[in-house]
Protein backbone atom coordinates (compact mmCIF):
# COMPACT_ATOMS: atom_id res chain seq x y z
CA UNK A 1 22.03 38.72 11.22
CA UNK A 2 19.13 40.22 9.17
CA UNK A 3 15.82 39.03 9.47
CA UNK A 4 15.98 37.78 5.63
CA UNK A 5 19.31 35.86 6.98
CA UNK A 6 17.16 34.07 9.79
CA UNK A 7 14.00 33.19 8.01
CA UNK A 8 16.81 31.56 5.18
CA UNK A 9 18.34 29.75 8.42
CA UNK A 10 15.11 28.61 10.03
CA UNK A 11 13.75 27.64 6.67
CA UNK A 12 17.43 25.62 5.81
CA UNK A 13 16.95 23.94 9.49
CA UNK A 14 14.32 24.97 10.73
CA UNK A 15 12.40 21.78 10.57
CA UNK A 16 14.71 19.22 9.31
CA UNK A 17 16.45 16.38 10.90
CA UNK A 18 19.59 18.02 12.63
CA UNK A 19 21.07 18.08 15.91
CA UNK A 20 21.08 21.27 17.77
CA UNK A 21 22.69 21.45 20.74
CA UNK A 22 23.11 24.59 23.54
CA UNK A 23 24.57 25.62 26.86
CA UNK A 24 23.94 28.24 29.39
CA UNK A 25 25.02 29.24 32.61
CA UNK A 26 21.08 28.96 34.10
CA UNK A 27 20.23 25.66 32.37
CA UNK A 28 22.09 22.24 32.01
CA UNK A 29 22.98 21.73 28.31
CA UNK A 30 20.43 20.46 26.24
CA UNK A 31 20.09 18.92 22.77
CA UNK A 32 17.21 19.47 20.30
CA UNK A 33 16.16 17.42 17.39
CA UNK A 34 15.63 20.87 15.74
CA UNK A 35 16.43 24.06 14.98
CA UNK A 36 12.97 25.70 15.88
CA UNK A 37 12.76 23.43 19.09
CA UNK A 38 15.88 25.02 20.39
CA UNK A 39 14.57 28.38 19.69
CA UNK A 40 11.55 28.55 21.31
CA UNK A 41 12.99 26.98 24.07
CA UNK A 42 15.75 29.38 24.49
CA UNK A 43 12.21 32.40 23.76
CA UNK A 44 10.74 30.56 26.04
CA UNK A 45 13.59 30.92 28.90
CA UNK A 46 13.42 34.48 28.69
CA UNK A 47 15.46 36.12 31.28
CA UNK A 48 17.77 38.57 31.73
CA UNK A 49 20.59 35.69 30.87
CA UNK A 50 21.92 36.94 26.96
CA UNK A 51 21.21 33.77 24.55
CA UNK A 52 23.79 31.38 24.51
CA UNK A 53 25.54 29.34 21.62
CA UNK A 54 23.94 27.07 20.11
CA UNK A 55 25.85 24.66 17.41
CA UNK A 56 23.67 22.87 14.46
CA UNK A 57 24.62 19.72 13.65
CA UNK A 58 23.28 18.24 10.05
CA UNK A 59 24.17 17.05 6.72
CA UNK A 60 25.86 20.17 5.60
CA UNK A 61 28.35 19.98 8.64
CA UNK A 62 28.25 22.19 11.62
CA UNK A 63 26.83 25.82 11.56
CA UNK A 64 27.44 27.89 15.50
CA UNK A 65 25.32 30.61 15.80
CA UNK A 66 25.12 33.72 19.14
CA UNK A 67 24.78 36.88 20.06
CA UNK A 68 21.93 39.32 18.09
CA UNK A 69 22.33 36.27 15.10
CA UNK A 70 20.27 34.21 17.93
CA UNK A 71 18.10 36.88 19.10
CA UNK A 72 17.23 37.66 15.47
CA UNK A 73 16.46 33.79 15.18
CA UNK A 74 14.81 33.90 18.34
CA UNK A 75 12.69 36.57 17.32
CA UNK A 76 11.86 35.02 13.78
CA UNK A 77 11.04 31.65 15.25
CA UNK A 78 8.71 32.76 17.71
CA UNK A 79 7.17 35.28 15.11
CA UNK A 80 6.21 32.04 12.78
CA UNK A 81 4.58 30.53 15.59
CA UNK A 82 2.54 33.50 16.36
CA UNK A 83 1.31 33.78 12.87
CA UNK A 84 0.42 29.48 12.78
């Protein structure tokens, strides 16, 4: 995923109303009211655990993301809140 690709996903779901919802093998699964929730938890985590994937659940149906797509994201999100 390019970084243009992930700052059009995080601004499509970024902040809206949509279920995200993600499992790992460190972490019980977990379900976000956003998109940017789930990835700065998941930035947050850190670790040496690869991202796992994460499904988005909203209005325009179901959109799975992983691998470098979600560290891209990962990266983007936590960028944005560096710059707020």
């Amino acid at each position: 995923m390019t970084t243009e690709a992930a700052m059009s996903t995080l601004h499509a779901y970024g902040s809206v109303r949509a279920t995200v919802q993600i499992w790992g093998s460190t972490f019980t699964s977990r379900s976000f009211d956003t998109l940017r929730e789930a990835l700065l938890f998941l930035g947050d985590k850190g670790g040496d655990e690869s991202p796992p994937s994460i499904e988005i659940h909203s209005d325009d149906g179901i959109v799975s993301v992983s691998g470098p797509g979600l560290q891209t994201l990962i990266a983007q999100a936590k960028a944005v809140r560096s710059a707020s």
